[in-house]
PDB file of N, CA and C in Angstrom:
ATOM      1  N   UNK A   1    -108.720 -54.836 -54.454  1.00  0.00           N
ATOM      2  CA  UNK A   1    -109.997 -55.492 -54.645  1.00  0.00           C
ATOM      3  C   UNK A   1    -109.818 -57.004 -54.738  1.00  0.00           C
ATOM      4  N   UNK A   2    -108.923 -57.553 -55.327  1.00  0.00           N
ATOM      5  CA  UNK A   2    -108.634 -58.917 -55.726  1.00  0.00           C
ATOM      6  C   UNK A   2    -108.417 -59.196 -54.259  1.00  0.00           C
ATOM      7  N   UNK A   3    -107.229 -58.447 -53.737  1.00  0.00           N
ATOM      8  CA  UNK A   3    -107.177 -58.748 -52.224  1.00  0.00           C
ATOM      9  C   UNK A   3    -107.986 -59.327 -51.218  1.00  0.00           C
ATOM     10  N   UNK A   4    -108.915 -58.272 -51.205  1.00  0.00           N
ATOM     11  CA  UNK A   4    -110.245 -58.439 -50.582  1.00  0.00           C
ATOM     12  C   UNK A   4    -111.019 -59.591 -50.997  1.00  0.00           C
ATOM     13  N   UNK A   5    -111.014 -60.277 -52.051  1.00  0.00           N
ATOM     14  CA  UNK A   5    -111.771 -61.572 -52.722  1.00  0.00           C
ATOM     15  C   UNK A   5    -111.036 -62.401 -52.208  1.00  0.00           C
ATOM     16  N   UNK A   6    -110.007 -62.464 -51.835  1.00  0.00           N
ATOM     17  CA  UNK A   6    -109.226 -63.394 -51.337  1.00  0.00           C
ATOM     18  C   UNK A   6    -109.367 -63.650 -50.476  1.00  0.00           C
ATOM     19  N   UNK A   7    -108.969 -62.428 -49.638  1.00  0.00           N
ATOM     20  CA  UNK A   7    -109.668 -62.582 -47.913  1.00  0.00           C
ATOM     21  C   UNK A   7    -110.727 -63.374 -47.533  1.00  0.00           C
ATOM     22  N   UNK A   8    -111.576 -62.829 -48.556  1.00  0.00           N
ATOM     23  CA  UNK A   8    -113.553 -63.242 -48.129  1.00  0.00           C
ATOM     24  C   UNK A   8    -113.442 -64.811 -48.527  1.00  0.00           C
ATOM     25  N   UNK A   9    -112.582 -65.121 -49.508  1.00  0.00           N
ATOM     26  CA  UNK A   9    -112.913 -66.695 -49.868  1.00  0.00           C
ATOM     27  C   UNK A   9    -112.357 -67.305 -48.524  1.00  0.00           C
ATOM     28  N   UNK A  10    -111.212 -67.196 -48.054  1.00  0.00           N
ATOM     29  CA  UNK A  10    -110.370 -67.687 -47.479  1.00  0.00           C
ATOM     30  C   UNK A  10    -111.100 -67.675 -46.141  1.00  0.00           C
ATOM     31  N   UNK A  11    -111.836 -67.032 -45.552  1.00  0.00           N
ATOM     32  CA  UNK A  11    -112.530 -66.861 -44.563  1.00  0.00           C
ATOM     33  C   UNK A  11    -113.453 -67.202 -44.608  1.00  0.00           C
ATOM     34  N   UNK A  12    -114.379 -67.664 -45.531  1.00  0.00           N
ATOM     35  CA  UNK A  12    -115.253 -68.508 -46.075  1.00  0.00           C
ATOM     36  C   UNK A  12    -115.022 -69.831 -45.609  1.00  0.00           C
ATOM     37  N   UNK A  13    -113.623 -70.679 -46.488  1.00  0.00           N
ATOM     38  CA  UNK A  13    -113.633 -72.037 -46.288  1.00  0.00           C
ATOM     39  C   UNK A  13    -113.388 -72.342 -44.867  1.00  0.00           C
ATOM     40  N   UNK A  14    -112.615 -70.883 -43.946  1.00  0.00           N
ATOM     41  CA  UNK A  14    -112.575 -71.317 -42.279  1.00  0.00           C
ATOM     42  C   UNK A  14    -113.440 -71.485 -41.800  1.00  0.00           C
ATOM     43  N   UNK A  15    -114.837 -70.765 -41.844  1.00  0.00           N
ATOM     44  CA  UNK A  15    -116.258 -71.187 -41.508  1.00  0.00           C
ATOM     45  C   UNK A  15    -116.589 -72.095 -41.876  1.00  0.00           C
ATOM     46  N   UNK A  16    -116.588 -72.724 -43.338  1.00  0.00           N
ATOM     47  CA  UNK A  16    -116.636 -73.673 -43.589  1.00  0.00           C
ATOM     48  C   UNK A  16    -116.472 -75.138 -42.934  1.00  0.00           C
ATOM     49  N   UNK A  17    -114.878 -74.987 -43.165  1.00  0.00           N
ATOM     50  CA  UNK A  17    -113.839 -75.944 -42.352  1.00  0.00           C
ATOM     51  C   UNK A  17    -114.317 -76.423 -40.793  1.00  0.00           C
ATOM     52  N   UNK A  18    -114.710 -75.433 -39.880  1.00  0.00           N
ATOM     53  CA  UNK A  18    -115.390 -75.467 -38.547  1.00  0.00           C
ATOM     54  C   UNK A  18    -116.502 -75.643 -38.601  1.00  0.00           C
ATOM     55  N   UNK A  19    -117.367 -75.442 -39.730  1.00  0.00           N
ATOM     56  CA  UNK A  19    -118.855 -75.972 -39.791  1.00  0.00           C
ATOM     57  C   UNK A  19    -118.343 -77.712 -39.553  1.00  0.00           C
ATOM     58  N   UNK A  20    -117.794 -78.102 -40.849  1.00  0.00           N
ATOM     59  CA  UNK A  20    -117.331 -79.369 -40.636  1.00  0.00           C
ATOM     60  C   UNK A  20    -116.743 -80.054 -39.430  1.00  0.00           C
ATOM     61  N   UNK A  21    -115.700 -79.666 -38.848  1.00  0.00           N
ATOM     62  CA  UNK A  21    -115.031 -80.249 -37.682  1.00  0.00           C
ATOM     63  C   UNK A  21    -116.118 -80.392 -36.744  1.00  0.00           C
ATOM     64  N   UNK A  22    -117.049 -79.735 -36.659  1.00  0.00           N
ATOM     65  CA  UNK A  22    -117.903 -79.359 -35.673  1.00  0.00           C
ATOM     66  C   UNK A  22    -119.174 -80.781 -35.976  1.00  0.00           C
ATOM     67  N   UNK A  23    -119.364 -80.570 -36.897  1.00  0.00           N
ATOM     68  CA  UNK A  23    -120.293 -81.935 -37.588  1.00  0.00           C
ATOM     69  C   UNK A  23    -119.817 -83.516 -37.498  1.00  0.00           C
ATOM     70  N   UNK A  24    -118.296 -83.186 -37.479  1.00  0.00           N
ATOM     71  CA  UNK A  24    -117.451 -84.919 -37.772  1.00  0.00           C
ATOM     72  C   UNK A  24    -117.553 -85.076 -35.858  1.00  0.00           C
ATOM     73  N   UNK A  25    -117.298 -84.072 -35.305  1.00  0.00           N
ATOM     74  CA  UNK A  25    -117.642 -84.693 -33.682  1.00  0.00           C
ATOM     75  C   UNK A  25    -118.670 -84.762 -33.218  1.00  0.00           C
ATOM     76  N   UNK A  26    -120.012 -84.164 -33.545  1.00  0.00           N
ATOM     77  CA  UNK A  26    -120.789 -84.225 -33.486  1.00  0.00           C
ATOM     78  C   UNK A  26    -121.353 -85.903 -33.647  1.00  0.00           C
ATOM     79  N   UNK A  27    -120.819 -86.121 -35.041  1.00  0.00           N
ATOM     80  CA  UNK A  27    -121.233 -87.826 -35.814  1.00  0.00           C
ATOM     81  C   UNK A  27    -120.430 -88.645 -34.728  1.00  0.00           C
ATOM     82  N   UNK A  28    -118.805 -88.207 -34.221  1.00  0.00           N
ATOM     83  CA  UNK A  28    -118.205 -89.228 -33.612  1.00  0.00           C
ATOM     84  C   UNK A  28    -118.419 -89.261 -32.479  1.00  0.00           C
ATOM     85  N   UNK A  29    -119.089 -88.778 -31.635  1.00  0.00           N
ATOM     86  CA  UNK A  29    -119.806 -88.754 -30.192  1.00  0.00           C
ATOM     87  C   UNK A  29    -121.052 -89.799 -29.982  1.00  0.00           C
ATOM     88  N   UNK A  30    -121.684 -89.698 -31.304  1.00  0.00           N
ATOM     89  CA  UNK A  30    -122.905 -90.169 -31.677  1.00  0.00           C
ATOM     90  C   UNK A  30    -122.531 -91.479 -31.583  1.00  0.00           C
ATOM     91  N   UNK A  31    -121.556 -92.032 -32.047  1.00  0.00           N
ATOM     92  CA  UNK A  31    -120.603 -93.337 -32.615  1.00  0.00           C
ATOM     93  C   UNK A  31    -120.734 -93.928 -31.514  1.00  0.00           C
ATOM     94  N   UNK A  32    -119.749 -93.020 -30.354  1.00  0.00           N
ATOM     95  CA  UNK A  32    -119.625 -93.424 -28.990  1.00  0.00           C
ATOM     96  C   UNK A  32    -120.867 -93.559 -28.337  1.00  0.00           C
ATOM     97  N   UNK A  33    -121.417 -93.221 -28.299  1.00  0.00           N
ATOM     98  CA  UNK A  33    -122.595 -93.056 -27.243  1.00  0.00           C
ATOM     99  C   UNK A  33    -123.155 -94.890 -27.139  1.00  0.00           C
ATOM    100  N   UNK A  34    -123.716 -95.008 -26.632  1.00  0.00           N
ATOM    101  CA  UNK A  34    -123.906 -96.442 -26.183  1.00  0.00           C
ATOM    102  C   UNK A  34    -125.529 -96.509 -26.647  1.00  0.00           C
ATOM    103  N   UNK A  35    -126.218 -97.638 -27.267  1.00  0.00           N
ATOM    104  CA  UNK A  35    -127.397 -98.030 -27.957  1.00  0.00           C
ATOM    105  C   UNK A  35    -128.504 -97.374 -27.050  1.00  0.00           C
ATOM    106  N   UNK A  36    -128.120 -97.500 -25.641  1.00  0.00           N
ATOM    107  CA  UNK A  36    -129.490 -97.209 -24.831  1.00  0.00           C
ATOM    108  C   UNK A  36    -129.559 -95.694 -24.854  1.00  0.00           C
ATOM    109  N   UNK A  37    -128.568 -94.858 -24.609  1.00  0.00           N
ATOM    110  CA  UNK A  37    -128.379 -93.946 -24.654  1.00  0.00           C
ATOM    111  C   UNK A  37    -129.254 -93.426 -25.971  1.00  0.00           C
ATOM    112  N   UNK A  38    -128.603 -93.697 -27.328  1.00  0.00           N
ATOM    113  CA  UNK A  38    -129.159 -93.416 -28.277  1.00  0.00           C
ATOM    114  C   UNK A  38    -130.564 -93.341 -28.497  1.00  0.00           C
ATOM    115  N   UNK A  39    -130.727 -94.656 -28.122  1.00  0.00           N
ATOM    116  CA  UNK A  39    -132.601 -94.459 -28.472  1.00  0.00           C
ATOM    117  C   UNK A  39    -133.080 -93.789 -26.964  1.00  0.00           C
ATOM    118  N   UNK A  40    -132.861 -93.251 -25.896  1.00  0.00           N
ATOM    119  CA  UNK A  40    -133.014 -92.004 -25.138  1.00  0.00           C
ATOM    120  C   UNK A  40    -133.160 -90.927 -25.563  1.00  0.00           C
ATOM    121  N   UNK A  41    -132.073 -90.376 -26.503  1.00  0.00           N
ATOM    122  CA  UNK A  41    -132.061 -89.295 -27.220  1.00  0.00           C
ATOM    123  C   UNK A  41    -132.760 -88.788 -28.934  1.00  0.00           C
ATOM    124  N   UNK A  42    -132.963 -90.610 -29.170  1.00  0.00           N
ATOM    125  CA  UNK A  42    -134.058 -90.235 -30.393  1.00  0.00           C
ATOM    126  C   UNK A  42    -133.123 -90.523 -31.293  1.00  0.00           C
ATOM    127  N   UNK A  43    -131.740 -90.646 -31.318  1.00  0.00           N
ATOM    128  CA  UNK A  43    -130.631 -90.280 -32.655  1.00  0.00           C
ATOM    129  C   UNK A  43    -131.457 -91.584 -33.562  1.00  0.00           C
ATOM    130  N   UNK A  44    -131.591 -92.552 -33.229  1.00  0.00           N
ATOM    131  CA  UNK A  44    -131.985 -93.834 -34.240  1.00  0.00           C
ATOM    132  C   UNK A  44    -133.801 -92.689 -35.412  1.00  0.00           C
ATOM    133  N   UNK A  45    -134.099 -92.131 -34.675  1.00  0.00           N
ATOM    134  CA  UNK A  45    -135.172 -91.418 -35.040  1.00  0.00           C
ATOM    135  C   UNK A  45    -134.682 -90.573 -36.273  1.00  0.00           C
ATOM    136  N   UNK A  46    -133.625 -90.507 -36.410  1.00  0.00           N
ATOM    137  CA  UNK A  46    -133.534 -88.910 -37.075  1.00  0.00           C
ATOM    138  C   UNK A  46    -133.090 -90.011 -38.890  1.00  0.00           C
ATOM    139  N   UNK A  47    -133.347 -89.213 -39.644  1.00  0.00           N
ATOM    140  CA  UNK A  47    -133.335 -89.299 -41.142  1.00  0.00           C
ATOM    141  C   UNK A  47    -131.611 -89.783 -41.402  1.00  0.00           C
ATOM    142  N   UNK A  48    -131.225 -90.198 -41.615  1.00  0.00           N
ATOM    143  CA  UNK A  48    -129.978 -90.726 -42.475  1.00  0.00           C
ATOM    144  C   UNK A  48    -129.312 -89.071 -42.973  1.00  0.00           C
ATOM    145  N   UNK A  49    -128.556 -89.180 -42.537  1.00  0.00           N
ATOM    146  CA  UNK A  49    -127.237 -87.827 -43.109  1.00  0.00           C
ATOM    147  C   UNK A  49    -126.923 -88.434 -44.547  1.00  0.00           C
ATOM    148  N   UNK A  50    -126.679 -86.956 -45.063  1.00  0.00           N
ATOM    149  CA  UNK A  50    -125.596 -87.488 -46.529  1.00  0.00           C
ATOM    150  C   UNK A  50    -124.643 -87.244 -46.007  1.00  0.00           C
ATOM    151  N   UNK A  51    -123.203 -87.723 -46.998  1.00  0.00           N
ATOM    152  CA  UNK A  51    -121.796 -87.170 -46.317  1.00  0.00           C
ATOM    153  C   UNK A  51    -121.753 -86.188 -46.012  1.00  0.00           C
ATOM    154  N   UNK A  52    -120.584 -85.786 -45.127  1.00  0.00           N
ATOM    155  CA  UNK A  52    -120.306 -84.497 -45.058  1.00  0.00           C
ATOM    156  C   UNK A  52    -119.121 -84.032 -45.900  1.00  0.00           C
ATOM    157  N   UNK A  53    -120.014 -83.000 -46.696  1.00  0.00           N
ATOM    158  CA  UNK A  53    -119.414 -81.932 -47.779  1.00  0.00           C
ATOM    159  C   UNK A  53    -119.845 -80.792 -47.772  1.00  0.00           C
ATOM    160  N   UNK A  54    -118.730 -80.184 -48.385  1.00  0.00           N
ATOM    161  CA  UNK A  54    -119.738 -78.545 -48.365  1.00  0.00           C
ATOM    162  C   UNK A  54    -118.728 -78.388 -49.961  1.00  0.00           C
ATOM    163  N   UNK A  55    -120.042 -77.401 -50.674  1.00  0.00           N
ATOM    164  CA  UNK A  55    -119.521 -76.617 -52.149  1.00  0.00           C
ATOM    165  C   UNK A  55    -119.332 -75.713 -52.407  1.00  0.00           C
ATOM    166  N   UNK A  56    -118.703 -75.408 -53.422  1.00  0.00           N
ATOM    167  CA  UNK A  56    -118.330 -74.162 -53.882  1.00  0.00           C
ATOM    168  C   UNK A  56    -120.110 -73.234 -54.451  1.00  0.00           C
ATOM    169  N   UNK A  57    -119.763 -72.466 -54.403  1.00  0.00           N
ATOM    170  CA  UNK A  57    -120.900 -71.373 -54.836  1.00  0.00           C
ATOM    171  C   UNK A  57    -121.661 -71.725 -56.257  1.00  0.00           C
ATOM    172  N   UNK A  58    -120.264 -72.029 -57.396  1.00  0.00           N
ATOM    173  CA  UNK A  58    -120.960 -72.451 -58.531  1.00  0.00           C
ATOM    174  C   UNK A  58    -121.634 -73.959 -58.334  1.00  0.00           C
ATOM    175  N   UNK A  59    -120.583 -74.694 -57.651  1.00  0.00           N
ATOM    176  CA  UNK A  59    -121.684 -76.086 -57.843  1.00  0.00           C
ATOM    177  C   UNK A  59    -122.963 -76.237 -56.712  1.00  0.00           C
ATOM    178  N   UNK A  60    -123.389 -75.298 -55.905  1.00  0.00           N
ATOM    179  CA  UNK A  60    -124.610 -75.079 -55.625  1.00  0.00           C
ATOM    180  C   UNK A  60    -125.474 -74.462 -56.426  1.00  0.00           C
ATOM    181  N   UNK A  61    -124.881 -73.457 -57.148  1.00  0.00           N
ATOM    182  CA  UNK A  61    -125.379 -72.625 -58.185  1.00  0.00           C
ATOM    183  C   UNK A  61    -126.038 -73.915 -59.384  1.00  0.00           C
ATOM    184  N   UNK A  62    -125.595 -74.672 -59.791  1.00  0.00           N
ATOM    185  CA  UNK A  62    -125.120 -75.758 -60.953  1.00  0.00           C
ATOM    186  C   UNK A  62    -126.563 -77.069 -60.457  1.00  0.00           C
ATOM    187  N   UNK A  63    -126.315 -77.444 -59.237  1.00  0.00           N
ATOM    188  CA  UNK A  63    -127.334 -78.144 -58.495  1.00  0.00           C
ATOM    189  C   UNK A  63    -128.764 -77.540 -58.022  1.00  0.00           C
ATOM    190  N   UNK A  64    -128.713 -76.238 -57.740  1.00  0.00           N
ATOM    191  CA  UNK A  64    -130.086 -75.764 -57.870  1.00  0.00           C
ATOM    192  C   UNK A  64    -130.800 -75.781 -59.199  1.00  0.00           C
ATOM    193  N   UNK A  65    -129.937 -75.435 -60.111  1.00  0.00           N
ATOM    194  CA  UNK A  65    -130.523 -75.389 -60.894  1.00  0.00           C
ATOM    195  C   UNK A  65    -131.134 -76.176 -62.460  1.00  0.00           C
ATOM    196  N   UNK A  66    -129.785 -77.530 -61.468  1.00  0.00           N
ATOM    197  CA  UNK A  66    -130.852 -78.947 -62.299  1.00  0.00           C
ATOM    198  C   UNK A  66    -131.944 -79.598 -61.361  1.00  0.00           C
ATOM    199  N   UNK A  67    -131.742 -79.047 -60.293  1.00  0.00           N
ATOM    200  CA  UNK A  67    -133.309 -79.149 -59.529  1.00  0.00           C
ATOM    201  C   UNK A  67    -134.631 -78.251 -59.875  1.00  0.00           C
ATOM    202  N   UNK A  68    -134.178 -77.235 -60.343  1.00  0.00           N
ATOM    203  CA  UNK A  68    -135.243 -76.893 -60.800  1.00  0.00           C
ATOM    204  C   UNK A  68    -135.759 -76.958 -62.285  1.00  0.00           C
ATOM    205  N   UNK A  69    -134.601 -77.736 -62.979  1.00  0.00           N
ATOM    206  CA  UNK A  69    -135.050 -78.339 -64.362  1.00  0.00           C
ATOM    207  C   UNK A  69    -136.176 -79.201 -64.514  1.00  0.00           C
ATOM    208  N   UNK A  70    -135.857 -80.128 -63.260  1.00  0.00           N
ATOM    209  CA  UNK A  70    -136.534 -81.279 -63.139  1.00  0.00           C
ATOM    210  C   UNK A  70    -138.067 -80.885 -62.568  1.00  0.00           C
ATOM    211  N   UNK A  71    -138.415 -79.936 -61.870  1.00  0.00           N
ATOM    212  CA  UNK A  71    -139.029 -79.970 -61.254  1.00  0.00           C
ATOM    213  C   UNK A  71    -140.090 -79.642 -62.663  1.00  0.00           C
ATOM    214  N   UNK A  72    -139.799 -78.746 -63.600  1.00  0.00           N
ATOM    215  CA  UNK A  72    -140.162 -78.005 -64.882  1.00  0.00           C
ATOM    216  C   UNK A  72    -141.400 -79.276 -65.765  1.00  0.00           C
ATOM    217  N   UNK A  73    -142.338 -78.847 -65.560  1.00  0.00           N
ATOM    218  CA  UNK A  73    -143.478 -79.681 -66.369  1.00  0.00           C
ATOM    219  C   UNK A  73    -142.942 -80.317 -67.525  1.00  0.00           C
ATOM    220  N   UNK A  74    -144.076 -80.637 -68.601  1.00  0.00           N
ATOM    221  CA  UNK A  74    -143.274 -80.760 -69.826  1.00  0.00           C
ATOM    222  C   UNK A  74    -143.801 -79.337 -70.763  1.00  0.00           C
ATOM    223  N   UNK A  75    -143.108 -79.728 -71.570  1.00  0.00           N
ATOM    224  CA  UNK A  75    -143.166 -78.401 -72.360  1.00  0.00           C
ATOM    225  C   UNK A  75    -144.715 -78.305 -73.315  1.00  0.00           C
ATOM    226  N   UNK A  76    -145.307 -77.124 -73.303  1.00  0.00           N
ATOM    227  CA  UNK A  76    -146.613 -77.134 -73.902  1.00  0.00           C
ATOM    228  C   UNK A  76    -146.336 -77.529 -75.424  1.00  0.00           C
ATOM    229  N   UNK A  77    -147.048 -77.780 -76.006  1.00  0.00           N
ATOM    230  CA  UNK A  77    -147.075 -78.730 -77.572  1.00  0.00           C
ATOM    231  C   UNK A  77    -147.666 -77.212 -78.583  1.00  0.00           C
TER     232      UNK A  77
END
Protein backbone atom coordinates (compact mmCIF):
# COMPACT_ATOMS: atom_id res chain seq x y z
CA UNK A 1 0.00 0.00 0.00
CA UNK A 2 2.75 2.50 0.97
CA UNK A 3 4.17 1.26 -2.33
CA UNK A 4 1.43 2.23 -4.27
CA UNK A 5 1.44 5.93 -2.55
CA UNK A 6 4.62 6.19 -3.78
CA UNK A 7 4.06 5.28 -7.16
CA UNK A 8 0.95 7.69 -7.42
CA UNK A 9 3.04 10.63 -5.89
CA UNK A 10 5.89 10.04 -8.05
CA UNK A 11 3.78 9.97 -11.11
CA UNK A 12 2.08 12.86 -10.04
CA UNK A 13 5.16 15.23 -9.91
CA UNK A 14 6.00 13.64 -13.71
CA UNK A 15 2.75 15.14 -14.87
CA UNK A 16 3.46 17.75 -13.04
CA UNK A 17 7.07 18.29 -14.12
CA UNK A 18 5.72 18.15 -18.03
CA UNK A 19 2.84 20.35 -17.22
CA UNK A 20 5.73 22.72 -16.46
CA UNK A 21 8.35 22.08 -19.20
CA UNK A 22 5.53 22.40 -21.44
CA UNK A 23 4.53 25.99 -20.00
CA UNK A 24 8.43 27.31 -19.73
CA UNK A 25 8.41 26.72 -23.79
CA UNK A 26 5.44 27.75 -24.29
CA UNK A 27 6.61 31.39 -22.30
CA UNK A 28 10.07 30.96 -24.25
CA UNK A 29 8.65 30.88 -27.78
CA UNK A 30 6.51 33.74 -26.76
CA UNK A 31 9.97 35.56 -25.81
CA UNK A 32 11.10 34.76 -29.30
CA UNK A 33 8.42 35.61 -31.33
CA UNK A 34 8.94 39.07 -32.78
CA UNK A 35 6.51 42.29 -31.52
CA UNK A 36 4.48 42.18 -34.79
CA UNK A 37 3.92 38.78 -34.60
CA UNK A 38 2.76 39.10 -31.06
CA UNK A 39 0.22 41.64 -31.32
CA UNK A 40 -1.10 39.28 -34.49
CA UNK A 41 -1.68 36.71 -32.12
CA UNK A 42 -3.18 38.83 -29.26
CA UNK A 43 -0.29 37.54 -26.65
CA UNK A 44 0.10 41.48 -25.49
CA UNK A 45 -3.89 40.93 -24.87
CA UNK A 46 -3.76 38.21 -22.48
CA UNK A 47 -3.66 38.93 -18.46
CA UNK A 48 -0.12 38.78 -16.87
CA UNK A 49 0.88 35.04 -15.73
CA UNK A 50 1.95 34.38 -12.13
CA UNK A 51 5.15 32.31 -11.90
CA UNK A 52 5.27 29.12 -12.79
CA UNK A 53 4.67 26.78 -9.80
CA UNK A 54 2.75 24.02 -9.01
CA UNK A 55 1.79 22.67 -5.09
CA UNK A 56 1.57 20.17 -3.06
CA UNK A 57 -2.07 19.03 -2.19
CA UNK A 58 -1.84 20.43 1.39
CA UNK A 59 -0.71 23.88 0.36
CA UNK A 60 -3.62 24.10 -2.09
CA UNK A 61 -5.62 22.60 0.55
CA UNK A 62 -4.08 25.56 3.09
CA UNK A 63 -4.74 28.39 0.23
CA UNK A 64 -8.25 27.51 -0.52
CA UNK A 65 -9.00 27.74 2.46
CA UNK A 66 -7.69 31.18 3.55
CA UNK A 67 -9.58 32.17 0.52
CA UNK A 68 -12.43 31.24 1.74
CA UNK A 69 -11.79 32.83 5.18
CA UNK A 70 -11.63 35.96 3.59
CA UNK A 71 -14.33 35.75 1.54
CA UNK A 72 -16.48 34.98 5.16
CA UNK A 73 -18.69 38.16 6.14
CA UNK A 74 -18.21 39.42 9.51
CA UNK A 75 -19.39 37.60 12.21
CA UNK A 76 -23.12 38.27 13.46
CA UNK A 77 -22.99 40.32 16.92
Amino acid sequence: MLVNKLINHLQRRRELNQWLKEKRQDRYLANQLSEHIQNDIGLHHQANERPLTWKTVKEERREQASVGKERAGPGSA
